[in-house]
Protein backbone atom coordinates (compact mmCIF):
# COMPACT_ATOMS: atom_id res chain seq x y z
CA UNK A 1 48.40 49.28 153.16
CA UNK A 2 45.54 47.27 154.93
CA UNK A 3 43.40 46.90 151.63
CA UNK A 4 46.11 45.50 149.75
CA UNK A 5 45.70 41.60 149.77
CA UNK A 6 48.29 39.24 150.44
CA UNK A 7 49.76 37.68 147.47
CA UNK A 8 51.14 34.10 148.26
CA UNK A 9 53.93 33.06 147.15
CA UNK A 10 56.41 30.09 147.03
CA UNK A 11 59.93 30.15 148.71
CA UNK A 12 61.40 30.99 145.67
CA UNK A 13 58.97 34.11 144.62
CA UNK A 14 56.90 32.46 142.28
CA UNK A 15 52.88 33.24 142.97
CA UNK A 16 50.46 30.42 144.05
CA UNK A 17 47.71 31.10 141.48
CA UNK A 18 45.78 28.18 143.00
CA UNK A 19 42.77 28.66 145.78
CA UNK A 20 43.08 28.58 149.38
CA UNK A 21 41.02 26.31 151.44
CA UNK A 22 38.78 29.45 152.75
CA UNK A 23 38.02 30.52 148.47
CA UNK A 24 37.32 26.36 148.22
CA UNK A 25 34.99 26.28 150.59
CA UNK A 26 33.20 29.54 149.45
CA UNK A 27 32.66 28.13 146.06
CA UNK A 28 31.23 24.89 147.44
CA UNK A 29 28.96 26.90 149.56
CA UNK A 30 28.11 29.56 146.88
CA UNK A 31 27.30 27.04 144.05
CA UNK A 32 25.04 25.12 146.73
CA UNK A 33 23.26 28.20 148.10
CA UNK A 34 22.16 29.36 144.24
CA UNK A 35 22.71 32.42 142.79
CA UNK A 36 20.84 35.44 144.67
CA UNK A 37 20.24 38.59 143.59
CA UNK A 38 22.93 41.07 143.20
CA UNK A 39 22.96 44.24 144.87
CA UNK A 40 22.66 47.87 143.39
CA UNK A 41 25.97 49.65 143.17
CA UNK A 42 25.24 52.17 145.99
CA UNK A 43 24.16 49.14 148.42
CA UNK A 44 27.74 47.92 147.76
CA UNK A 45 29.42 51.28 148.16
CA UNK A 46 27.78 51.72 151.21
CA UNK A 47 28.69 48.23 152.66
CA UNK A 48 32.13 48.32 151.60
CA UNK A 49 32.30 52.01 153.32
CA UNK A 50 30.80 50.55 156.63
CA UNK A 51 33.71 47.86 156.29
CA UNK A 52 36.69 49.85 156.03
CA UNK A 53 35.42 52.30 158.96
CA UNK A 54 34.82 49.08 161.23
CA UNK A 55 38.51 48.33 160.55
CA UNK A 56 39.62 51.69 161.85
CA UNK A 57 40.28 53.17 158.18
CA UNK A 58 38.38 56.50 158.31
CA UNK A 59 37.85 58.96 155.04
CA UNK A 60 39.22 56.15 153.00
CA UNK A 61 39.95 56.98 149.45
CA UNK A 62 37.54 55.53 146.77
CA UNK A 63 40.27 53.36 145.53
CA UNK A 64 40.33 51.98 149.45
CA UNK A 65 36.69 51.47 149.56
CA UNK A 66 36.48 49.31 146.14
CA UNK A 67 38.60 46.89 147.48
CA UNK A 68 36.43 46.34 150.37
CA UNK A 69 33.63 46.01 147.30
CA UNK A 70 31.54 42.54 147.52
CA UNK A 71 31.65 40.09 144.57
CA UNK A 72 28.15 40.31 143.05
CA UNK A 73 29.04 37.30 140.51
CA UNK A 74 30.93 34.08 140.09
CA UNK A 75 31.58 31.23 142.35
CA UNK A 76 32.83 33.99 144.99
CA UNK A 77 30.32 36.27 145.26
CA UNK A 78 29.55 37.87 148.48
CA UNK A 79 33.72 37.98 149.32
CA UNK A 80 35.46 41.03 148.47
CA UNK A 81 38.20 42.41 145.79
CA UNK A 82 40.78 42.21 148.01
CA UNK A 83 39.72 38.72 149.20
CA UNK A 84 39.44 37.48 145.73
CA UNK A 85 42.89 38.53 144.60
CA UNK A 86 44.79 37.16 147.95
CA UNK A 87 42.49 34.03 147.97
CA UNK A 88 41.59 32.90 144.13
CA UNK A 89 44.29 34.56 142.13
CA UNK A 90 44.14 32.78 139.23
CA UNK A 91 39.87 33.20 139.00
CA UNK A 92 41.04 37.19 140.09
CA UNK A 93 43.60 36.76 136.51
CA UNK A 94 40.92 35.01 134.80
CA UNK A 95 38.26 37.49 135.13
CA UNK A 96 40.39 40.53 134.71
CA UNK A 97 41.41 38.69 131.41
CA UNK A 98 37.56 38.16 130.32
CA UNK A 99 37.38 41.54 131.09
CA UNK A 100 40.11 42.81 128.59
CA UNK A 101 38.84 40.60 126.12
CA UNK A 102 35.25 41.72 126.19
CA UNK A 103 36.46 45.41 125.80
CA UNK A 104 35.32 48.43 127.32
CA UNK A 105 31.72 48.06 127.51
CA UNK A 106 29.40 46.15 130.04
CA UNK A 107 25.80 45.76 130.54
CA UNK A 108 24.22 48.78 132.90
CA UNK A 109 22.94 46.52 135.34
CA UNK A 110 24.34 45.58 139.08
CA UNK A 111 26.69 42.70 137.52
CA UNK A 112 28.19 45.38 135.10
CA UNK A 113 28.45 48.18 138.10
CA UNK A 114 30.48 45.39 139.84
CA UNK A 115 32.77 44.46 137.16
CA UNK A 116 33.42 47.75 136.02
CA UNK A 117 34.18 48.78 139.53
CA UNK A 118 36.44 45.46 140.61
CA UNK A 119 38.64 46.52 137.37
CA UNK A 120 39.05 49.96 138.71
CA UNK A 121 40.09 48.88 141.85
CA UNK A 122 43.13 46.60 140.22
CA UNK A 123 43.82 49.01 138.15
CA UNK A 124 43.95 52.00 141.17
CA UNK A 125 46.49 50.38 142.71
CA UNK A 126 50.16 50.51 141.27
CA UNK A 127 51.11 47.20 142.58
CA UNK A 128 48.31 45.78 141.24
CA UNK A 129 48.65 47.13 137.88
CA UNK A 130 52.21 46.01 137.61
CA UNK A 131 51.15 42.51 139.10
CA UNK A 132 48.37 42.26 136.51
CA UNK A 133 50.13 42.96 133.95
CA UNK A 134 52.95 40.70 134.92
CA UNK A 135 49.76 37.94 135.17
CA UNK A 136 48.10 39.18 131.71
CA UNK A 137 51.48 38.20 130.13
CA UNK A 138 51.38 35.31 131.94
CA UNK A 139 48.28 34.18 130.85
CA UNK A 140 48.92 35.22 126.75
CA UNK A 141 51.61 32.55 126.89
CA UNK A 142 49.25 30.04 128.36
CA UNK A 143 46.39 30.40 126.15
């Protein structure tokens, strides 16, 4: 499916948690440009919408359009879910792992509209939630 990222991986299967060049860059660029504002939930919706269409996905499912969702935090922002999981896996792991660990709630503001939505989108997509998982494991035994 075209919103699913690409997960790298090594010859022998195992996944390349590390960035790519492009998510290096971004996060040189990001932490010089300053934060920004974030943008309201429906100004993200709407962008993400506009994205998929340009790409020739029409009446995309909501679970489609969340993964076309722009970063509103961290040293990524501005780059979508599915960027951030193919490009920045382990900061993707990382933050879904804050996530669990904070629990259920977050703040009603854009930040928390964000997060709440860029763990619905991992956990929307079957792959995902089985890669996740796999990662979550992953990441118990290494903290």
């Amino acid at each position: 499916m075209a919103h699913l990222p690409a997960i790298r991986q090594m010859p022998n299967g195992v996944i390349i948690m590390g960035d790519t060049a492009a998510a290096i860059q971004v996060a040189k660029a990001n932490s010089e440009k300053g934060r920004g504002k974030a943008l309201q939930h429906g100004d993200v919706h709407k962008r993400a919408l506009e994205d998929a269409h340009e790409l020739g996905i029409h009446n995309p499912s909501e679970a489609v359009v969340r993964a076309f969702y722009q970063l509103q935090f961290g040293k990524y922002r501005g780059q979508t879910f599915q960027w951030l999981l193919g490009n920045a896996t382990g900061y993707a792991c990382y933050i879904i792992n804050s996530m669990r660990k904070e629990g259920g709630s977050m703040p009603d503001t854009p930040i928390g509209d964000n997060k709440r939505h860029l763990k619905v989108c991992f956990n929307n997509d079957i792959a995902t939630v089985f890669w996740l998982n796999a990662m979550h494991d992953f990441l118990k035994v290494l903290l």
